[in-house]
PDB file of N, CA and C in Angstrom:
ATOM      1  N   UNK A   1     -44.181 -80.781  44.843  1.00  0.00           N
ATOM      2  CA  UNK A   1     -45.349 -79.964  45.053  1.00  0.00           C
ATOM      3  C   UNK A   1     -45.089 -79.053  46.243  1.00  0.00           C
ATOM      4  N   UNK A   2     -45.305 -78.297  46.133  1.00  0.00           N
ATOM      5  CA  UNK A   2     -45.403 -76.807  47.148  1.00  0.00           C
ATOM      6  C   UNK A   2     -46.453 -75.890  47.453  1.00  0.00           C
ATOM      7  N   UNK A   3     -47.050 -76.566  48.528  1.00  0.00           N
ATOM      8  CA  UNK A   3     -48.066 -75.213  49.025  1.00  0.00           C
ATOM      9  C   UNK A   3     -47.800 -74.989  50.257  1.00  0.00           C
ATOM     10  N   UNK A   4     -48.116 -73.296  50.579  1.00  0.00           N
ATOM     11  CA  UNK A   4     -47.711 -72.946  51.739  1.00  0.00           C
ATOM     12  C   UNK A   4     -49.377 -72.177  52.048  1.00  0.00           C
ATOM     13  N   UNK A   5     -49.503 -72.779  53.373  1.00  0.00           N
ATOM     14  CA  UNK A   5     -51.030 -72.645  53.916  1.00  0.00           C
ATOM     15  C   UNK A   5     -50.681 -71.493  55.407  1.00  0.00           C
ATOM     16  N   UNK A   6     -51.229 -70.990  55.786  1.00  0.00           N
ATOM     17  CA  UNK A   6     -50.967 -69.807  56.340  1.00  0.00           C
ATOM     18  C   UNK A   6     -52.731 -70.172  57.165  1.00  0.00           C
ATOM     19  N   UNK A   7     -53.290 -70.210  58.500  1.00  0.00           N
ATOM     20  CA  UNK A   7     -54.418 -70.119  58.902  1.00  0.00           C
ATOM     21  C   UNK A   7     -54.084 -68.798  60.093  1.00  0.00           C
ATOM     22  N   UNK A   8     -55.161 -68.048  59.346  1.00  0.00           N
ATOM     23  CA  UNK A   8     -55.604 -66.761  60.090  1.00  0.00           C
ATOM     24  C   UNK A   8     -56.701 -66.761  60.842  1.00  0.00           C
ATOM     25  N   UNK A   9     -57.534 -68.041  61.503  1.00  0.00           N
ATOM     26  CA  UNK A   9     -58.653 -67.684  62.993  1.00  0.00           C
ATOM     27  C   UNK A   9     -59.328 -68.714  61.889  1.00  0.00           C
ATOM     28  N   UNK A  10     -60.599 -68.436  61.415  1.00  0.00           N
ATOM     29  CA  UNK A  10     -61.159 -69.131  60.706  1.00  0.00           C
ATOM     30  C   UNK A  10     -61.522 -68.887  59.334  1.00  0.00           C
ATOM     31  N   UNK A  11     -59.792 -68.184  58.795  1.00  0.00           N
ATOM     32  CA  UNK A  11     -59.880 -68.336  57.317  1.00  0.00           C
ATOM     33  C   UNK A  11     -58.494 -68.573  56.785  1.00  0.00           C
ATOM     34  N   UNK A  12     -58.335 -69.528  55.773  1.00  0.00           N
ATOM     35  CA  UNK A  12     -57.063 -70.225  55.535  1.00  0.00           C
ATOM     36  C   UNK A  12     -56.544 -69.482  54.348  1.00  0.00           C
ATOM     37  N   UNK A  13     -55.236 -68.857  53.835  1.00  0.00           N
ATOM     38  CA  UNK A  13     -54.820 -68.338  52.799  1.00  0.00           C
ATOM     39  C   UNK A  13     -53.501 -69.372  52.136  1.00  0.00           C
ATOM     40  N   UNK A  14     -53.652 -69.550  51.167  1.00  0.00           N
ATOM     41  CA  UNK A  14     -53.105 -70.320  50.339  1.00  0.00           C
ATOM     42  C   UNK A  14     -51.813 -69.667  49.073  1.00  0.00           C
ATOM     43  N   UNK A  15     -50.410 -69.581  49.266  1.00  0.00           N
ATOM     44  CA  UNK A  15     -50.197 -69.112  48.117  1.00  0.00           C
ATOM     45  C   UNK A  15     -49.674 -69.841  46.951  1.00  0.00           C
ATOM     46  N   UNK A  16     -49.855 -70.224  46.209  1.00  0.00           N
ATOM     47  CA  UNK A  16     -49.914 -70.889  45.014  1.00  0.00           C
ATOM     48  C   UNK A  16     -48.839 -70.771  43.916  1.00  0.00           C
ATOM     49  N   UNK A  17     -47.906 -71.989  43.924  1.00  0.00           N
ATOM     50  CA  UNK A  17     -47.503 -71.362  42.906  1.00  0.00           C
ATOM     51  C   UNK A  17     -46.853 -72.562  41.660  1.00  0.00           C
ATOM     52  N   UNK A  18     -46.331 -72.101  40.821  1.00  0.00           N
ATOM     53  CA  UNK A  18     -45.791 -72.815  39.548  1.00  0.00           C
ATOM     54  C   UNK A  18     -45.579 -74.422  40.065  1.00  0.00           C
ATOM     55  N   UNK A  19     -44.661 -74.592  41.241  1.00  0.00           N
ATOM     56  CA  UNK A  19     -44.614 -76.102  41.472  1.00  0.00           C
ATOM     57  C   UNK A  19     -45.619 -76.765  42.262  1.00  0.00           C
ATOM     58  N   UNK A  20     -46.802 -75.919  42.493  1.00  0.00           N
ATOM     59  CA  UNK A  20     -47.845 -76.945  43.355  1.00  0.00           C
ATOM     60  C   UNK A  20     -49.110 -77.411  42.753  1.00  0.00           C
ATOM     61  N   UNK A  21     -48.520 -78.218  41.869  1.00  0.00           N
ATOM     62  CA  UNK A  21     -49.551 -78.313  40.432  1.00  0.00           C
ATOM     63  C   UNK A  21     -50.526 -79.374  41.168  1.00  0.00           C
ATOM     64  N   UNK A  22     -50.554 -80.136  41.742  1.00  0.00           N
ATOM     65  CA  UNK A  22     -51.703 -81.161  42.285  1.00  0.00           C
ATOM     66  C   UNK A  22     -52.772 -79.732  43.117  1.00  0.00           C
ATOM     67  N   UNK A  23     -52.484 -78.703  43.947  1.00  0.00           N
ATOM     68  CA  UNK A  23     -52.907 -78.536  44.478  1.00  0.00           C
ATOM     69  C   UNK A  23     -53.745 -77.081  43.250  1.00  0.00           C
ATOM     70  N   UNK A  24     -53.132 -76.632  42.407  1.00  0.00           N
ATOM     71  CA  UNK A  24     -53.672 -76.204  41.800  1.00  0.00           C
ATOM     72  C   UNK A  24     -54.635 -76.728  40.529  1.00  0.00           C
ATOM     73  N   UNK A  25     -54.497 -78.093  40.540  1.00  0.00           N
ATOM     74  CA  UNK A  25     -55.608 -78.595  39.752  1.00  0.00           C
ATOM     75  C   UNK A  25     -56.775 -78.919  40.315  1.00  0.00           C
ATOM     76  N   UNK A  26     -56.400 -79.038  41.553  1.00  0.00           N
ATOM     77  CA  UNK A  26     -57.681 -78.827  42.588  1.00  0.00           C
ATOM     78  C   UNK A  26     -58.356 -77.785  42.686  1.00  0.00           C
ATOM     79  N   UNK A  27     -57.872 -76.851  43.043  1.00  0.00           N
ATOM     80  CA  UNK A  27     -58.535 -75.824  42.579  1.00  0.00           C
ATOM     81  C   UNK A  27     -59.433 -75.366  41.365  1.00  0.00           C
ATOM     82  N   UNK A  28     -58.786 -75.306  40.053  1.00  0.00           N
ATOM     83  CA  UNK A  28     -59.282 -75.460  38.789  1.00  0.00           C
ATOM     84  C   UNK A  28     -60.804 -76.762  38.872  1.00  0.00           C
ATOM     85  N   UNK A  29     -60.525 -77.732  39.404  1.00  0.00           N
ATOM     86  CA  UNK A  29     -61.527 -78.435  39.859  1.00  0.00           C
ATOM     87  C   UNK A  29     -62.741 -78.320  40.231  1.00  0.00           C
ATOM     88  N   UNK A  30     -62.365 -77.634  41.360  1.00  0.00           N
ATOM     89  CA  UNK A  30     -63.520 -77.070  42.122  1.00  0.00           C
ATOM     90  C   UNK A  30     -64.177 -75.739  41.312  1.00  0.00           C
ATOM     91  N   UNK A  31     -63.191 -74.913  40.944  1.00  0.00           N
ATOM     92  CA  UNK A  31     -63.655 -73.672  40.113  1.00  0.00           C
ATOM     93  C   UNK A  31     -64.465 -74.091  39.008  1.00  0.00           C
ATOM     94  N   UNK A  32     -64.253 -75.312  38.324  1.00  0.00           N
ATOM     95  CA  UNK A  32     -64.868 -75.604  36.518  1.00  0.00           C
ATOM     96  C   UNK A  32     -65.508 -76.671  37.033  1.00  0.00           C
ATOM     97  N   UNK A  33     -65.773 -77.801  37.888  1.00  0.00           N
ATOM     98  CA  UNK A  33     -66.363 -78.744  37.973  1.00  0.00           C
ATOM     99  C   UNK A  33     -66.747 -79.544  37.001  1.00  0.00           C
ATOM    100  N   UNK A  34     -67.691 -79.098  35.727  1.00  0.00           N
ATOM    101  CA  UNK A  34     -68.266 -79.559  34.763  1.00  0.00           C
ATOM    102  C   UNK A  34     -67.903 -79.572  33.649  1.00  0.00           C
ATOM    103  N   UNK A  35     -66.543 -78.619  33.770  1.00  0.00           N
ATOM    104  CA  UNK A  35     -65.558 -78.619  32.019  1.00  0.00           C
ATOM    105  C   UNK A  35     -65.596 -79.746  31.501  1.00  0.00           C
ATOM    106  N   UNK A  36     -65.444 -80.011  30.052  1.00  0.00           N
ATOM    107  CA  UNK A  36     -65.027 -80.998  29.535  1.00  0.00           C
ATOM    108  C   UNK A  36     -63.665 -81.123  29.479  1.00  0.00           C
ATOM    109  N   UNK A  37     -62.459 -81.988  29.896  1.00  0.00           N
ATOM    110  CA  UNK A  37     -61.053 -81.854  29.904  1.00  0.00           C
ATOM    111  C   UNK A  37     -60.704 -81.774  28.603  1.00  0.00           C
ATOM    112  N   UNK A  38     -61.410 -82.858  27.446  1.00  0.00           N
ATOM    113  CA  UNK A  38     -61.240 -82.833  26.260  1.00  0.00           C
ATOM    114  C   UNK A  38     -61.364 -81.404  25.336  1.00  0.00           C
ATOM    115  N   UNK A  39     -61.907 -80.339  25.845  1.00  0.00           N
ATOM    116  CA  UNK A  39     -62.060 -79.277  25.521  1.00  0.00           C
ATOM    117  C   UNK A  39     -61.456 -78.135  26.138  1.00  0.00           C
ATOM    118  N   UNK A  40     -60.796 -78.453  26.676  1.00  0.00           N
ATOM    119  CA  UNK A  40     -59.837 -77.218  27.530  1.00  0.00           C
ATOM    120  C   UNK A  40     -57.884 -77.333  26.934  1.00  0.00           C
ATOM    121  N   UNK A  41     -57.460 -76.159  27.051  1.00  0.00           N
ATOM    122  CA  UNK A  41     -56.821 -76.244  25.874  1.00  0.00           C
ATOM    123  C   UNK A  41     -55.516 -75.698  27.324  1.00  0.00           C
ATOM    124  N   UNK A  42     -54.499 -75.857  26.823  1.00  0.00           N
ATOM    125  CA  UNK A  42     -53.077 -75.513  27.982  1.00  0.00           C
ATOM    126  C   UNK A  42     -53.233 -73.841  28.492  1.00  0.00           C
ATOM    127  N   UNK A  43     -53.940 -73.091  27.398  1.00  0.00           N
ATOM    128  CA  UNK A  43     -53.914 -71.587  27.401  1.00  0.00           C
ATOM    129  C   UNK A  43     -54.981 -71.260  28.252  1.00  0.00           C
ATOM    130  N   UNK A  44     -56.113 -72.226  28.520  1.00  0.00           N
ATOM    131  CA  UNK A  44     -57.184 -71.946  29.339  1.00  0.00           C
ATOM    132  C   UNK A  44     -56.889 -71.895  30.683  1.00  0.00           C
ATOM    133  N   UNK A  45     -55.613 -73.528  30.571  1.00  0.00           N
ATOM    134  CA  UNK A  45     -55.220 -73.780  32.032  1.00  0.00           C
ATOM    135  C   UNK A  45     -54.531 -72.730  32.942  1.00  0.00           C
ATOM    136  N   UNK A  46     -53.255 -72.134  31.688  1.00  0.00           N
ATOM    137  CA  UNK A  46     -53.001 -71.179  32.134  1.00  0.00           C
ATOM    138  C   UNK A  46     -53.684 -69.736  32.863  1.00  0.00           C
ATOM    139  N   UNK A  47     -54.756 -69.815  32.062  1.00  0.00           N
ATOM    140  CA  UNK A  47     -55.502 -67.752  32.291  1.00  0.00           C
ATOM    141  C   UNK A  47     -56.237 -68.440  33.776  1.00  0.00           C
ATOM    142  N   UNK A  48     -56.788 -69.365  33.563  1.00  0.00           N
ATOM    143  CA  UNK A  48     -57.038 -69.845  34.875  1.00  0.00           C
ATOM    144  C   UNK A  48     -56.532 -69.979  36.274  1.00  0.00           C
ATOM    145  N   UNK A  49     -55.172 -70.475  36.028  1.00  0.00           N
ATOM    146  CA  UNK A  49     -54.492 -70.439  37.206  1.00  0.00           C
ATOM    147  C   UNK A  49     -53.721 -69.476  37.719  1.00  0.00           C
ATOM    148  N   UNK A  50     -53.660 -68.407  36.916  1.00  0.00           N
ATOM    149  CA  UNK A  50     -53.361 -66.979  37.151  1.00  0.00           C
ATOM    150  C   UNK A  50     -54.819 -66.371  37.760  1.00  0.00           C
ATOM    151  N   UNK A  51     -55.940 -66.655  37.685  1.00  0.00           N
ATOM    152  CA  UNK A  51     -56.988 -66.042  38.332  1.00  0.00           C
ATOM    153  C   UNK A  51     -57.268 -66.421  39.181  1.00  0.00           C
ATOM    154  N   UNK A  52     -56.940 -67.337  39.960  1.00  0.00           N
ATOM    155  CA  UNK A  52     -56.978 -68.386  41.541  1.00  0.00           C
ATOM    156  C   UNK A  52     -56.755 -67.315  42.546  1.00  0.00           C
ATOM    157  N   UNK A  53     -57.579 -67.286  43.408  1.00  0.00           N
ATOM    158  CA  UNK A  53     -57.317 -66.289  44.410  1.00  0.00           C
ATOM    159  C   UNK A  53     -56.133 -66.692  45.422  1.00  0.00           C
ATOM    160  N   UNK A  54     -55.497 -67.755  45.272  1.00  0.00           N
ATOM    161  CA  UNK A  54     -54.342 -67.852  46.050  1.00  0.00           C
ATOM    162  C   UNK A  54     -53.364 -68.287  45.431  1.00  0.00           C
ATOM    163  N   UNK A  55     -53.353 -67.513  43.806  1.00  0.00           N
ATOM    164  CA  UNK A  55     -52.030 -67.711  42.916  1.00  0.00           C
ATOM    165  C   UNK A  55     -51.402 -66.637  43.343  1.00  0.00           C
ATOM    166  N   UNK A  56     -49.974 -66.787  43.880  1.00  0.00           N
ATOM    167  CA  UNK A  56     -49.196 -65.546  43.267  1.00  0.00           C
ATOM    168  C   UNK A  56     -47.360 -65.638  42.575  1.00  0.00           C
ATOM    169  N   UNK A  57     -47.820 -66.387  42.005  1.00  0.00           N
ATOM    170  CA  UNK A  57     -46.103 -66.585  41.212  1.00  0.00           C
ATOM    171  C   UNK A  57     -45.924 -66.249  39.916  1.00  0.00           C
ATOM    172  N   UNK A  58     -44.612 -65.868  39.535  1.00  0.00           N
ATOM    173  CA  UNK A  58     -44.530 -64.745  38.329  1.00  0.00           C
ATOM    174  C   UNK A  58     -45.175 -65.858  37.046  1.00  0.00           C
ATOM    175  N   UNK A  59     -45.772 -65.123  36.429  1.00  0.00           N
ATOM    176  CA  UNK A  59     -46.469 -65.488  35.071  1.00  0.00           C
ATOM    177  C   UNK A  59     -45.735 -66.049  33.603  1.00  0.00           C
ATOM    178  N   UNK A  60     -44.733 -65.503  33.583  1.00  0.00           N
ATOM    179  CA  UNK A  60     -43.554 -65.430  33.340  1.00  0.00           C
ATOM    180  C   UNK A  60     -43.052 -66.642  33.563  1.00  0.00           C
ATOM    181  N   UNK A  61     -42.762 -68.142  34.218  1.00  0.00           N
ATOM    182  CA  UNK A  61     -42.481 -68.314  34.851  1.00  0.00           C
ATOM    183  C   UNK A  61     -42.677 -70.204  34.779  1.00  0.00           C
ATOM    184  N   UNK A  62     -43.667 -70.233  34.111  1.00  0.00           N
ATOM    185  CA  UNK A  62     -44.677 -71.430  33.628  1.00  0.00           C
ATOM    186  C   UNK A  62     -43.806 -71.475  31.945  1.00  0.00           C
ATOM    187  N   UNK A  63     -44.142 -73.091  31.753  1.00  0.00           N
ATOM    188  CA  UNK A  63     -43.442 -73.601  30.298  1.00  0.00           C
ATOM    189  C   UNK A  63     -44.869 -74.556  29.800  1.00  0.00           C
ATOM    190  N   UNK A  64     -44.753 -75.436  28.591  1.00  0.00           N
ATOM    191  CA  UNK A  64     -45.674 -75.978  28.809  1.00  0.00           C
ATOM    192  C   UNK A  64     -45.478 -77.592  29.514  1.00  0.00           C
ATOM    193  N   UNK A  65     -44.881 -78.052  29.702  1.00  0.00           N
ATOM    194  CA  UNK A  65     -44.357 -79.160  31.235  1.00  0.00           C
ATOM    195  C   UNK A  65     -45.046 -78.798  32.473  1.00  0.00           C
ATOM    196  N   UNK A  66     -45.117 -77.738  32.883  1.00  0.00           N
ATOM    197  CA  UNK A  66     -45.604 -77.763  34.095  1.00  0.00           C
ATOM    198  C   UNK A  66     -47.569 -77.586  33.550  1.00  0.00           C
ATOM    199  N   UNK A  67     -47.756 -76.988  32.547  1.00  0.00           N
ATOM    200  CA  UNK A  67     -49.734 -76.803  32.469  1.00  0.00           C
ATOM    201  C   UNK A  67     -49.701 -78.370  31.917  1.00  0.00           C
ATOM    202  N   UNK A  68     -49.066 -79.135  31.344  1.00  0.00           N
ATOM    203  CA  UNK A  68     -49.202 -80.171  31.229  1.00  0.00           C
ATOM    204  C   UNK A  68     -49.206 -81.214  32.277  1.00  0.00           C
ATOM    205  N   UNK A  69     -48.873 -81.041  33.325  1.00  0.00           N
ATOM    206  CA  UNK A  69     -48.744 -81.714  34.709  1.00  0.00           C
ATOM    207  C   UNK A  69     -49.833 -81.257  35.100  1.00  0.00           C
ATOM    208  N   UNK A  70     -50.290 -80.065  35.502  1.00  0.00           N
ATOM    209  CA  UNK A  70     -51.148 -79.461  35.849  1.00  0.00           C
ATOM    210  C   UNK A  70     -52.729 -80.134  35.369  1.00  0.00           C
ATOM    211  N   UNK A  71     -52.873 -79.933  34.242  1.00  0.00           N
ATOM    212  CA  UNK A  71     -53.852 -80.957  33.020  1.00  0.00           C
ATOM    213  C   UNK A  71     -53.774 -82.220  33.447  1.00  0.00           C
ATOM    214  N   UNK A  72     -52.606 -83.252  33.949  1.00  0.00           N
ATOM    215  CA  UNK A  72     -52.729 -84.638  34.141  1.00  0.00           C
ATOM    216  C   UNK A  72     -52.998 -84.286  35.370  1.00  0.00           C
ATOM    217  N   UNK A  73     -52.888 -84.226  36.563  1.00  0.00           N
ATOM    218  CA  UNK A  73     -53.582 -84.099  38.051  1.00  0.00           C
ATOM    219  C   UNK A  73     -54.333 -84.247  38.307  1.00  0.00           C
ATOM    220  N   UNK A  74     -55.019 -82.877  37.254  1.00  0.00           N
ATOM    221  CA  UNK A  74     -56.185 -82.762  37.245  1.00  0.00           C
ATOM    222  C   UNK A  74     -57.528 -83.966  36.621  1.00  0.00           C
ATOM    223  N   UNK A  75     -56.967 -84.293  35.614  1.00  0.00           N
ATOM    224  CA  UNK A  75     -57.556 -85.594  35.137  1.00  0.00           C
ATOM    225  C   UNK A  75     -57.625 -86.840  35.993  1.00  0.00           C
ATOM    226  N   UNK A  76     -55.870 -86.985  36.511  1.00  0.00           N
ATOM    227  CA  UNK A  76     -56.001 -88.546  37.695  1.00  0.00           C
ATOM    228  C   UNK A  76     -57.501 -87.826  38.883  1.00  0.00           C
ATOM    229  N   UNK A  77     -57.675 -86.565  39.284  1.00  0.00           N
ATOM    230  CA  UNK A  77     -58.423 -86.276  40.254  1.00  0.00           C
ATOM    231  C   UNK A  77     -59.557 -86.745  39.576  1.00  0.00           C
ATOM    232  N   UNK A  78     -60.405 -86.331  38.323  1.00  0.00           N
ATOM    233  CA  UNK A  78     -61.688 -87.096  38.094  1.00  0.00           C
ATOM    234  C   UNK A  78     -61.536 -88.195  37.798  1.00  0.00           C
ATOM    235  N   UNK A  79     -60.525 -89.061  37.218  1.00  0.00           N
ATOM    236  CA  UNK A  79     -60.537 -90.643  36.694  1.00  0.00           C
ATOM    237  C   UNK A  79     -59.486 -91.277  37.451  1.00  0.00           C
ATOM    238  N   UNK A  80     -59.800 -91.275  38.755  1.00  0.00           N
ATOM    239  CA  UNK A  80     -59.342 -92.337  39.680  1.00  0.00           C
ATOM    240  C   UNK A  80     -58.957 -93.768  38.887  1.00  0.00           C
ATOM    241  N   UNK A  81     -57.730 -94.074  39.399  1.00  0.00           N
ATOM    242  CA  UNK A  81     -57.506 -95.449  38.979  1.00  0.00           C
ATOM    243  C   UNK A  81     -58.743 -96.568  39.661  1.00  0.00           C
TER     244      UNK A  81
END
C-alpha cells in the first residue's frame, strides 16, 4: 500500500494511487457510505476511484486484481472480523 500525504497548514493533500488500495477503499467509503457492495460492479469501482479528489495515477494502469482488492478492503472495512 502506498500513500503519500503531503500537510499544507491545516489542509492535508493526498495522492492516490493504483497500489494504495486500503486507502482508497476508504475513501470510496466515506464517498458511498450506504451502497450496497452486492450491487456495485468492478466498473463502478473503477469510475469512482478515478473521481477521488486525491487520485492521480494513469488510468491506464489498473487490471482487474487490483479493483478486486480494492472491492475486498473495502468490504473487510464494513464487515470487521
Amino acid at each position: 500500500m502506498m500513500l503519500l500525504s503531503v500537510s499544507t497548514g491545516d489542509k492535508q493533500m493526498s495522492d492516490l494511487n493504483w497500489e494504495a488500495t486500503y486507502a482508497i477503499a476508504r475513501s470510496l467509503h466515506q464517498d458511498h457510505p450506504d451502497v450496497d457492495l452486492e450491487e456495485v460492479s468492478l466498473e463502478m469501482i473503477y469510475q469512482w476511484t478515478l473521481a477521488l479528489p486525491g487520485f492521480s495515477d494513469d488510468p491506464d494502469l489498473v487490471n482487474d486484481a487490483i479493483l478486486l482488492s480494492i472491492y475486498q478492503e473495502w468490504y473487510e472495512e464494513i464487515n470487521p472480523l
